[in-house]
Protein backbone atom coordinates (compact mmCIF):
# COMPACT_ATOMS: atom_id res chain seq x y z
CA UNK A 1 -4.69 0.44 -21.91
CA UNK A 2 -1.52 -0.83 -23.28
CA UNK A 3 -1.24 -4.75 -24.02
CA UNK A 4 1.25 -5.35 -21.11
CA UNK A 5 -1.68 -3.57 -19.26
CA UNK A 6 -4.09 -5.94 -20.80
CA UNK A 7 -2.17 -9.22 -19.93
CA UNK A 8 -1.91 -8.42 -16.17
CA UNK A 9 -5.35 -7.46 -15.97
CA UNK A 10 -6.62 -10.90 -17.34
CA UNK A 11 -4.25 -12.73 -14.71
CA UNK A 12 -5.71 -10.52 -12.19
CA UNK A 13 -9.25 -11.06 -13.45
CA UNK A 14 -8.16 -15.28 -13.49
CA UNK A 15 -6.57 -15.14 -9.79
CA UNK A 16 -9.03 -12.91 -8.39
CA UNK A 17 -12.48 -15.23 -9.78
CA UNK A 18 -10.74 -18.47 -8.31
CA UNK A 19 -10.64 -16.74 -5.46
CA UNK A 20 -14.07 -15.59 -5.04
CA UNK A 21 -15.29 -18.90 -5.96
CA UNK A 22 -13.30 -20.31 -2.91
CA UNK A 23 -14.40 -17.72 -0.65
CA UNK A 24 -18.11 -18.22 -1.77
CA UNK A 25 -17.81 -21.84 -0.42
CA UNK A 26 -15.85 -20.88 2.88
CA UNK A 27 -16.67 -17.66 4.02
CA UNK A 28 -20.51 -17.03 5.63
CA UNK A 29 -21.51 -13.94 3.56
CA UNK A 30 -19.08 -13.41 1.55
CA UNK A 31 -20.49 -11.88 -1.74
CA UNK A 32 -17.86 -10.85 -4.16
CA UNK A 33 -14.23 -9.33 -5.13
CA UNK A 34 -13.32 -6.77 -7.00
CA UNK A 35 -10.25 -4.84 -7.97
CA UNK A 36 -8.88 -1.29 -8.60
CA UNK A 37 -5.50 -0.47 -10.23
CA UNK A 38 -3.57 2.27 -11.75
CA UNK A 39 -1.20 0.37 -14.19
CA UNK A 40 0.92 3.56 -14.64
CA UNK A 41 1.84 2.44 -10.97
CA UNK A 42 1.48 -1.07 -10.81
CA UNK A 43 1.55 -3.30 -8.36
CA UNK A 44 1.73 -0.42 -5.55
CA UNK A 45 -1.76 0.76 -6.67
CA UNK A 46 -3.38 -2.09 -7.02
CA UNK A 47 -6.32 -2.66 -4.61
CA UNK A 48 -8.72 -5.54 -4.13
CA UNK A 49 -11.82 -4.89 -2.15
CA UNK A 50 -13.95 -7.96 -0.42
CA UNK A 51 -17.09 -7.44 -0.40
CA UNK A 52 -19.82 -9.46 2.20
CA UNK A 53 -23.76 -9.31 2.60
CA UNK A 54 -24.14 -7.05 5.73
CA UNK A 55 -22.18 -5.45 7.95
CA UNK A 56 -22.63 -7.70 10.79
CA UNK A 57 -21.12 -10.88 8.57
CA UNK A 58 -18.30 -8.66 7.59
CA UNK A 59 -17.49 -7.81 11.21
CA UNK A 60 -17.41 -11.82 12.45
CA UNK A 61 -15.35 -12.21 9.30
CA UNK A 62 -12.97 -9.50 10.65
CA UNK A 63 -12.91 -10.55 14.01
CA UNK A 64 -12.71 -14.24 12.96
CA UNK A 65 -9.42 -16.35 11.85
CA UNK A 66 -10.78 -16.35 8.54
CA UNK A 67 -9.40 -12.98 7.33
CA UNK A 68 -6.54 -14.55 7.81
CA UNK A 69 -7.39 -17.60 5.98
CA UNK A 70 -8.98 -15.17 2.98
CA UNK A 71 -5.14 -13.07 3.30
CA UNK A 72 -3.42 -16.03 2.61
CA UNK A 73 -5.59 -17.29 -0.19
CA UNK A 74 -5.45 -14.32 -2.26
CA UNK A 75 -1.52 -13.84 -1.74
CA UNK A 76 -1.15 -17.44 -2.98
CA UNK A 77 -3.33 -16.89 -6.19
CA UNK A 78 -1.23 -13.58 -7.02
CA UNK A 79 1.77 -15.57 -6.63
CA UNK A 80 0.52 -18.37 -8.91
CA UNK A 81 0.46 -15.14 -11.46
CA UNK A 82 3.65 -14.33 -10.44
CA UNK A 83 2.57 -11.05 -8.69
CA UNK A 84 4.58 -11.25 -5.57
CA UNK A 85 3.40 -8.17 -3.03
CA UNK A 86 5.42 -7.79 0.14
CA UNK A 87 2.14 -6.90 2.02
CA UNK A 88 -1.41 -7.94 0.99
CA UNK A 89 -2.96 -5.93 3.76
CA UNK A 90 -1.97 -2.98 2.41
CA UNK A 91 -3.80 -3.93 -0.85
CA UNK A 92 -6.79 -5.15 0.69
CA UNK A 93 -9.83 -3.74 1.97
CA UNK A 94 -13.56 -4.37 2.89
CA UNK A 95 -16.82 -3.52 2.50
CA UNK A 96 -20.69 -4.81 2.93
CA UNK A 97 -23.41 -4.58 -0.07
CA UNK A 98 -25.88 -3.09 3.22
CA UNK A 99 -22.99 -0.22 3.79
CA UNK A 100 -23.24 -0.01 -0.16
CA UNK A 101 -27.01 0.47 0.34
CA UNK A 102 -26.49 3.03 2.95
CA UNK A 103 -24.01 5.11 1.03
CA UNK A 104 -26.95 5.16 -2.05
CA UNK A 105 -29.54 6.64 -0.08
């Protein structure tokens, strides 16, 4: 990883625990986020994955204003690192620790 490479991934690693520590507070069963990136193709590849407590809490969170809310949030953290993406949906996706559960057995 180059330093460049390095730098961004600490502001990514900064935006993206303030953010989880919001969405602890606000979200019912919200659990974590996490982040996946190809900096040979940055910021296209970048991809940050929500993760809640069951399936059932991720689809009222889905169906609910709040992914909205959670949309918004994470946008306005990247752009306090001055990461500016035209579309967060596209870098955004879900998933439940019970589908993770599923998946290992």
């Amino acid at each position: 990883m180059r330093k460049s490479d390095k730098k961004i991934e600490n502001k990514l690693r900064v935006a993206l625990t303030d953010v989880c520590e919001i969405a602890l507070k606000q979200f019912i069963g919200f659990e974590w986020v996490t982040h996946l990136v190809n900096y040979n193709n940055f910021p296209s590849s970048l991809k940050v994955i929500c993760v809640f407590d069951s399936n059932d809490n991720l689809s009222h969170f889905l169906k609910s204003n709040n992914r909205r809310e959670l949309e918004v949030l994470i946008q306005r953290k990247f752009f306090e690192i001055d990461l500016n993406l035209t579309s967060i949906t596209q870098h955004l996706s879900y998933d439940s620790e019970e589908s993770n559960q599923k998946r290992k057995n």
